[in-house]
C-alpha atoms as a PDB file:
ATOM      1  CA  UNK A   1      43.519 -18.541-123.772  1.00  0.00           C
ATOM      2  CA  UNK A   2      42.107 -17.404-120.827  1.00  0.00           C
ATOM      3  CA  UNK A   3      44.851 -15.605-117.804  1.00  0.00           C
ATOM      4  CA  UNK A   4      43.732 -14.678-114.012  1.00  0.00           C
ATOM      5  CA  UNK A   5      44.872 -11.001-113.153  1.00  0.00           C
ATOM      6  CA  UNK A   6      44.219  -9.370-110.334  1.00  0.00           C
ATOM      7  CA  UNK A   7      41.056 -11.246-110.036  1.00  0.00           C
ATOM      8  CA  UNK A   8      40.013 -10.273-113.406  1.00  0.00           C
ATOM      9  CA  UNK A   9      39.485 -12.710-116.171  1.00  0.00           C
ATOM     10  CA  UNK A  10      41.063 -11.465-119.660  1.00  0.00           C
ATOM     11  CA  UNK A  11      40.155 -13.011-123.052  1.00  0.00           C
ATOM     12  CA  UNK A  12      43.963 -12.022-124.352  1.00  0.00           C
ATOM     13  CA  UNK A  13      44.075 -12.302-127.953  1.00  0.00           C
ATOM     14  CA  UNK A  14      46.591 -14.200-130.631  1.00  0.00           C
ATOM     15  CA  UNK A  15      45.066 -13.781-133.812  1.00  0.00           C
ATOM     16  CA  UNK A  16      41.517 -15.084-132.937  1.00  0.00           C
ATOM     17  CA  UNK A  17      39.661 -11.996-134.181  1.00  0.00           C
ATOM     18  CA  UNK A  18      40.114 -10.032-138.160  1.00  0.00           C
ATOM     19  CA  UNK A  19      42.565  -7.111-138.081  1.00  0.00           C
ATOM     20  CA  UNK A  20      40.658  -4.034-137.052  1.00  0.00           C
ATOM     21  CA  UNK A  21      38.715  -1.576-139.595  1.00  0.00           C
ATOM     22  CA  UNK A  22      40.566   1.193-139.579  1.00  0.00           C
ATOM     23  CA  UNK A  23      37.929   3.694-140.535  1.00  0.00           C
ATOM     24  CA  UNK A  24      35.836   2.218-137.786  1.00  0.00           C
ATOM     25  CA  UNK A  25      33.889   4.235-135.923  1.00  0.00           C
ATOM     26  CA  UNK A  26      35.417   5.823-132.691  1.00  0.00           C
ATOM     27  CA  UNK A  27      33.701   4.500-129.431  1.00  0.00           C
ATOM     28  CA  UNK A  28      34.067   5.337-126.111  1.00  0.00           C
ATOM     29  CA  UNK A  29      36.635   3.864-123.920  1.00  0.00           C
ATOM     30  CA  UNK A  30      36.991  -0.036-124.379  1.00  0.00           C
ATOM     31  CA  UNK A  31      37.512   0.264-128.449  1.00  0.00           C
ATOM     32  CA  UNK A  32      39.050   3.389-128.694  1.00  0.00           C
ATOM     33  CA  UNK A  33      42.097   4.324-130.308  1.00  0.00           C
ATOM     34  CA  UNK A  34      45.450   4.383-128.568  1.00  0.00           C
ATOM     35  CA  UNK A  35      45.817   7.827-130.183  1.00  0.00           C
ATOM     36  CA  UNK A  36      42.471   8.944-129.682  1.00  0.00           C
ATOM     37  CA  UNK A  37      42.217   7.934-126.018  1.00  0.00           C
ATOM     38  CA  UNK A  38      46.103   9.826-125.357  1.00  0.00           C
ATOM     39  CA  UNK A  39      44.497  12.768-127.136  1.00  0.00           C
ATOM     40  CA  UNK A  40      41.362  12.866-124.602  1.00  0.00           C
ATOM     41  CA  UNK A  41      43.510  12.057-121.248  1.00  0.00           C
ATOM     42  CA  UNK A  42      46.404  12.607-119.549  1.00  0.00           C
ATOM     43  CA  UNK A  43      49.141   9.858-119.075  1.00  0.00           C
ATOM     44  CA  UNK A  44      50.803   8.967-115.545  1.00  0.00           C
ATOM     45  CA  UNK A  45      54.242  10.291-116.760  1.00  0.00           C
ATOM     46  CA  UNK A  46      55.863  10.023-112.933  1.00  0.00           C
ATOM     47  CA  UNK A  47      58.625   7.567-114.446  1.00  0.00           C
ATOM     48  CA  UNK A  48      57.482   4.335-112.356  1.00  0.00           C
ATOM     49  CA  UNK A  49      54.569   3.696-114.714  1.00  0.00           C
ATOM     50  CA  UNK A  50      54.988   2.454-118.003  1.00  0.00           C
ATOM     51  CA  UNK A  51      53.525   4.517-121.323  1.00  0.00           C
ATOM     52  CA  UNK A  52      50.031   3.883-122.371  1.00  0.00           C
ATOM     53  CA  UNK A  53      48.908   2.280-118.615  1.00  0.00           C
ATOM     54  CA  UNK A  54      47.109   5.248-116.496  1.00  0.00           C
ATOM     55  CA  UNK A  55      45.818   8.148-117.055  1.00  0.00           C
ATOM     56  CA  UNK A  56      44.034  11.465-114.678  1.00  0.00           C
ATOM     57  CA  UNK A  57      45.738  11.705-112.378  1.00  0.00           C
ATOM     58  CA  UNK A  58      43.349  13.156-109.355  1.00  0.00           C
ATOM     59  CA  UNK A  59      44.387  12.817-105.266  1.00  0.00           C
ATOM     60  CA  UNK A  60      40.737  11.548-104.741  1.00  0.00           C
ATOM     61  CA  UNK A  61      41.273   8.529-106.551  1.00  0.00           C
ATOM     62  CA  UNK A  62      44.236   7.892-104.214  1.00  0.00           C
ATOM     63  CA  UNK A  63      44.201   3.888-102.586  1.00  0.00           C
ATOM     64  CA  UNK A  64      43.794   4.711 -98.857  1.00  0.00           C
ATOM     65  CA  UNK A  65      46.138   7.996 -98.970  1.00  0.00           C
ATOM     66  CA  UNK A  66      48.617   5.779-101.801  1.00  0.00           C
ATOM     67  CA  UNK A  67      49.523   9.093-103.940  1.00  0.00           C
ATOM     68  CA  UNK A  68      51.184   6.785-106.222  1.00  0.00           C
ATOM     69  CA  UNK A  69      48.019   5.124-107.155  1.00  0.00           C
ATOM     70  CA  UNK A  70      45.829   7.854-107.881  1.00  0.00           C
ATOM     71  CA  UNK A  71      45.093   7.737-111.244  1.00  0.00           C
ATOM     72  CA  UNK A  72      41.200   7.699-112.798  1.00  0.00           C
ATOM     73  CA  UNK A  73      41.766   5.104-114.958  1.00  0.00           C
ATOM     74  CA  UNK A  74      44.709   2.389-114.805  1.00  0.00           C
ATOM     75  CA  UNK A  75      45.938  -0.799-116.172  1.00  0.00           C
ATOM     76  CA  UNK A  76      45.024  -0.158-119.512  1.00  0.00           C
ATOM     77  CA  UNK A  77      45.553  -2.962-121.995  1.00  0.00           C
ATOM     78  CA  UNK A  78      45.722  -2.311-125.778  1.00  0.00           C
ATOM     79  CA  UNK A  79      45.276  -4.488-129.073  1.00  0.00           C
ATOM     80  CA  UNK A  80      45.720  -4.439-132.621  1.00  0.00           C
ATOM     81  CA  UNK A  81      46.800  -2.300-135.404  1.00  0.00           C
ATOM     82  CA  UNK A  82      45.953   0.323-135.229  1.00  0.00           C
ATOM     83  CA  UNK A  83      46.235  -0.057-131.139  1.00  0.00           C
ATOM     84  CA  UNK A  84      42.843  -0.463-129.371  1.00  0.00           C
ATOM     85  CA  UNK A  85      41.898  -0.120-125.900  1.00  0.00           C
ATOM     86  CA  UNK A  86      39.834  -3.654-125.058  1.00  0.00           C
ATOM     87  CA  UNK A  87      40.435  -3.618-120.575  1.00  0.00           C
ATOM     88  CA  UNK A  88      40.658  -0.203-118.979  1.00  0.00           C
ATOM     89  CA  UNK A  89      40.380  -0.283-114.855  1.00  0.00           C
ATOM     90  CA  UNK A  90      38.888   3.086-113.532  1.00  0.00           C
ATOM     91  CA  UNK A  91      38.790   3.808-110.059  1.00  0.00           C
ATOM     92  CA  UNK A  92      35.174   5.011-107.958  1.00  0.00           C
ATOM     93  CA  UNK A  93      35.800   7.170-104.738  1.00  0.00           C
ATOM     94  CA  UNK A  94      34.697   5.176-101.870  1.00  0.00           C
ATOM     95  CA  UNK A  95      31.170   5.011-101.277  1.00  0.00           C
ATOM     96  CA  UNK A  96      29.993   5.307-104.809  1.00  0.00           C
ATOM     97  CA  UNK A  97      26.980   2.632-104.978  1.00  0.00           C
ATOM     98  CA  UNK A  98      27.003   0.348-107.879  1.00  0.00           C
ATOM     99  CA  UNK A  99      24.379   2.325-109.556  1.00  0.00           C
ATOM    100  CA  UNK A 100      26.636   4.988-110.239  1.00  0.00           C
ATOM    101  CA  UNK A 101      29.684   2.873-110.912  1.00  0.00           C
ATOM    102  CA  UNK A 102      27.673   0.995-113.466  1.00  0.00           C
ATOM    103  CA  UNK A 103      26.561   4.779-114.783  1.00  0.00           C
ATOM    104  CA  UNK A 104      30.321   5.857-115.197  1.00  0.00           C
ATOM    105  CA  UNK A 105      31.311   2.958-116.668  1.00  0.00           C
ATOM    106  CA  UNK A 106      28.241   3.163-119.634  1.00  0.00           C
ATOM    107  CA  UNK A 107      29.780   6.215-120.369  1.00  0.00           C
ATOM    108  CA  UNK A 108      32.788   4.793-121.502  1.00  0.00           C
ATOM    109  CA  UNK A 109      31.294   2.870-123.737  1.00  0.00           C
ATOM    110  CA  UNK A 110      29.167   3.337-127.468  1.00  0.00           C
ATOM    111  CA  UNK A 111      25.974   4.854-127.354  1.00  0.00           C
ATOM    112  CA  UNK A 112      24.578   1.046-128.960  1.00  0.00           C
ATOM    113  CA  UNK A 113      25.723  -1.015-125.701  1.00  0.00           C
ATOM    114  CA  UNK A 114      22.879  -3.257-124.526  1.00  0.00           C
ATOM    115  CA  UNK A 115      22.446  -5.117-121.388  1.00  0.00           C
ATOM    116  CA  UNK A 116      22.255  -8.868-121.973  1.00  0.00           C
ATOM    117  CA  UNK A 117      21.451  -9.791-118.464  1.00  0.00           C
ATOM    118  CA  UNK A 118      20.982  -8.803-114.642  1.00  0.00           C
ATOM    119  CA  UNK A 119      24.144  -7.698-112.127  1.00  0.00           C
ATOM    120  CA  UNK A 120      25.408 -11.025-110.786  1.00  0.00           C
ATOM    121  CA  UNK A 121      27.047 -11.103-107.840  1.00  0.00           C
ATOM    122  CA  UNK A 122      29.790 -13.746-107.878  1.00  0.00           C
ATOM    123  CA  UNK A 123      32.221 -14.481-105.101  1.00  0.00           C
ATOM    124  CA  UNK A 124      34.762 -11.153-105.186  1.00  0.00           C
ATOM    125  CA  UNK A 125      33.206  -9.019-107.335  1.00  0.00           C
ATOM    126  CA  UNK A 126      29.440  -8.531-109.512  1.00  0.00           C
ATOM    127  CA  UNK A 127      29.307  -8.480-113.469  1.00  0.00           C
ATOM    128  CA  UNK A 128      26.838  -6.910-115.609  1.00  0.00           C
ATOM    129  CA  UNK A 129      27.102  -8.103-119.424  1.00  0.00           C
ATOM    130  CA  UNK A 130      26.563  -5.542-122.856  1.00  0.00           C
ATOM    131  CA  UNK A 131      26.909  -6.268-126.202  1.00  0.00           C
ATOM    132  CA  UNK A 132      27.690  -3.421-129.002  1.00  0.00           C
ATOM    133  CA  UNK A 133      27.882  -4.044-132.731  1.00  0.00           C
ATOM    134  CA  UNK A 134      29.505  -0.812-132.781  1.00  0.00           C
ATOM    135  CA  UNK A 135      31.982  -2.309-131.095  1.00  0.00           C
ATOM    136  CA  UNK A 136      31.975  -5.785-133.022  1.00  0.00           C
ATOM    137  CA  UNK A 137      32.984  -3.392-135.936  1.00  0.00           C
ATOM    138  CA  UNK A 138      35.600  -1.468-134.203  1.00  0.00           C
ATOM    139  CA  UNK A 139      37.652  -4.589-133.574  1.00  0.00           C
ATOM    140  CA  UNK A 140      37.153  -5.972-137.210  1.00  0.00           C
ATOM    141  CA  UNK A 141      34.810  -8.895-135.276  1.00  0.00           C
ATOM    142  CA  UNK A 142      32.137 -10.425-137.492  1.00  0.00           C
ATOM    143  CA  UNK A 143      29.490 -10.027-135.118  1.00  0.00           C
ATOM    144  CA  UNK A 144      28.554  -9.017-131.437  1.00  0.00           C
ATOM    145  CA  UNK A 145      29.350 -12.887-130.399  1.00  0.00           C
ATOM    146  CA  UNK A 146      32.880 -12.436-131.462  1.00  0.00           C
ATOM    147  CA  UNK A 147      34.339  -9.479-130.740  1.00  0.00           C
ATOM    148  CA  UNK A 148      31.246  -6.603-129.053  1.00  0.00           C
ATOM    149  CA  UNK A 149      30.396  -7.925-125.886  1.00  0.00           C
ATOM    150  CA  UNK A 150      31.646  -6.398-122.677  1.00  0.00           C
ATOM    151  CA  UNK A 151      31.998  -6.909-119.369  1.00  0.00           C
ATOM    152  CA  UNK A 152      31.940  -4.400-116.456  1.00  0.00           C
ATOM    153  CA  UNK A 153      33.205  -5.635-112.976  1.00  0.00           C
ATOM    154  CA  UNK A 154      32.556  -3.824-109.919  1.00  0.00           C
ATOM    155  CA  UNK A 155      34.690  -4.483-106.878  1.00  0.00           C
ATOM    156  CA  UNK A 156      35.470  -3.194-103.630  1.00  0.00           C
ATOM    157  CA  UNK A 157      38.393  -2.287-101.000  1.00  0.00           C
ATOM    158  CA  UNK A 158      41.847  -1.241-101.665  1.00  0.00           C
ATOM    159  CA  UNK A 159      42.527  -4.283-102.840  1.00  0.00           C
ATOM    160  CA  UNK A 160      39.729  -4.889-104.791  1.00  0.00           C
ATOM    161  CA  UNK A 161      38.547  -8.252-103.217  1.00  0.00           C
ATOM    162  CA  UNK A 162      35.185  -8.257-102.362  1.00  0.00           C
ATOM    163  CA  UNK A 163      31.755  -6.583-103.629  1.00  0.00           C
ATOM    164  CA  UNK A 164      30.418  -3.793-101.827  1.00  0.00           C
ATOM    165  CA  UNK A 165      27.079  -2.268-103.844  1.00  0.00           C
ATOM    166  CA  UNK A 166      27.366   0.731-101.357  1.00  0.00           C
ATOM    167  CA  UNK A 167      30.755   0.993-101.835  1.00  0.00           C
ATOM    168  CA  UNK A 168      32.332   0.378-105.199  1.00  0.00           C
ATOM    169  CA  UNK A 169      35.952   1.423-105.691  1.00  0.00           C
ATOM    170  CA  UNK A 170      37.427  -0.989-108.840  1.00  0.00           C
ATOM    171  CA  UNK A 171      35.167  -1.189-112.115  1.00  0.00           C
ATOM    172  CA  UNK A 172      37.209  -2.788-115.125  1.00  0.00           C
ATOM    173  CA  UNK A 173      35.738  -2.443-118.463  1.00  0.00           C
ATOM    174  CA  UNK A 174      36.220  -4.996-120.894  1.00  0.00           C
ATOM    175  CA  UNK A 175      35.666  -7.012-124.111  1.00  0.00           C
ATOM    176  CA  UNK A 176      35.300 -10.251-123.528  1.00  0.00           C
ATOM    177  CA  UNK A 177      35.966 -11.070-126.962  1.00  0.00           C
ATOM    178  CA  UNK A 178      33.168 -14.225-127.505  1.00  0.00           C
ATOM    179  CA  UNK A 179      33.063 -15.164-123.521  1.00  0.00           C
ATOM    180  CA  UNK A 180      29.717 -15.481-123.199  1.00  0.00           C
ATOM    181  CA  UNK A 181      30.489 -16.290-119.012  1.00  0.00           C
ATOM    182  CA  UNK A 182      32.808 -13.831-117.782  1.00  0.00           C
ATOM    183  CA  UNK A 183      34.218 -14.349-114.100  1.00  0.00           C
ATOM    184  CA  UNK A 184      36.151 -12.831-111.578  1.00  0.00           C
END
């Protein structure tokens, strides 16, 4: 089933991919452990976030001044038992180019990620594709094609609603979980 959110595409999962292997190997960001990832970063504990959602806190990330929406990396979504991060939004200051948003975002995820294709630039955002068998086997997937390929989106603006490449403030990492066309 595929859900629009906040222009981002989600593969959400009901039982489509094997339970996770446990004694996987820890990778990165998107694949990580809920416990892992809590013991690397600090939570948004202000009260008007829910647990588990943002995390580093840091006034330069702040959405034109917003202090409540200052937090590094936001609106993460988790799967599985044991919980796995597959989306996790991280914000750029303004005016990082999408060479260096794409940078930040690689190092969030395994050391084994490939590019499968070019940037595109689609309407409100640009995509660049990956693929990780490290991460096929940290979701329990049977291969890359179900459960290892990744997605980063770059977007721009305070809203994140258009594509900037000298200006990227939104990059979401995710799996896309066999969507072999991700959108915004």
């Amino acid at each position: 089933m595929r859900t629009l959110m906040g222009g981002l595409v989600l593969v959400l999962l009901s039982g489509c991919a094997a339970a996770p292997d446990e004694s996987a190997p820890e990778v990165g960001a998107v694949g990580a452990t809920q416990e892992k990832w809590n013991s690397l970063h600090a939570q948004d504990a202000r009260g008007h976030i829910a647990p588990n959602v943002a995390y580093d806190r840091d006034p330069k990330f702040a959405v034109d001044g917003d202090s409540v929406h200052d937090a590094r990396f936001y609106s993460a979504m988790w799967t599985g038992d044991p919980q796995r991060l597959f989306v996790i939004r991280m914000r750029e200051v303004s005016g990082t180019p999408s060479e260096a948003a794409v940078a930040d975002a690689l190092k969030m995820l395994p050391s084994d990620a490939q590019f499968t294709g070019p940037l595109r630039v689609l309407d409100v955002c640009a995509v660049q594709t990956l693929e990780s068998e490290r991460l096929a086997e940290a979701f329990g997937a049977s291969g890359v094609e179900d459960g290892g390929g990744v997605a980063i989106y770059l977007s721009s603006g305070a809203a994140a609603d258009h594509y900037d490449p000298t200006s990227v403030t939104d990059v979401t990492i995710a799996n896309t979980f066999g969507n072999t066309d991700p959108a915004c």
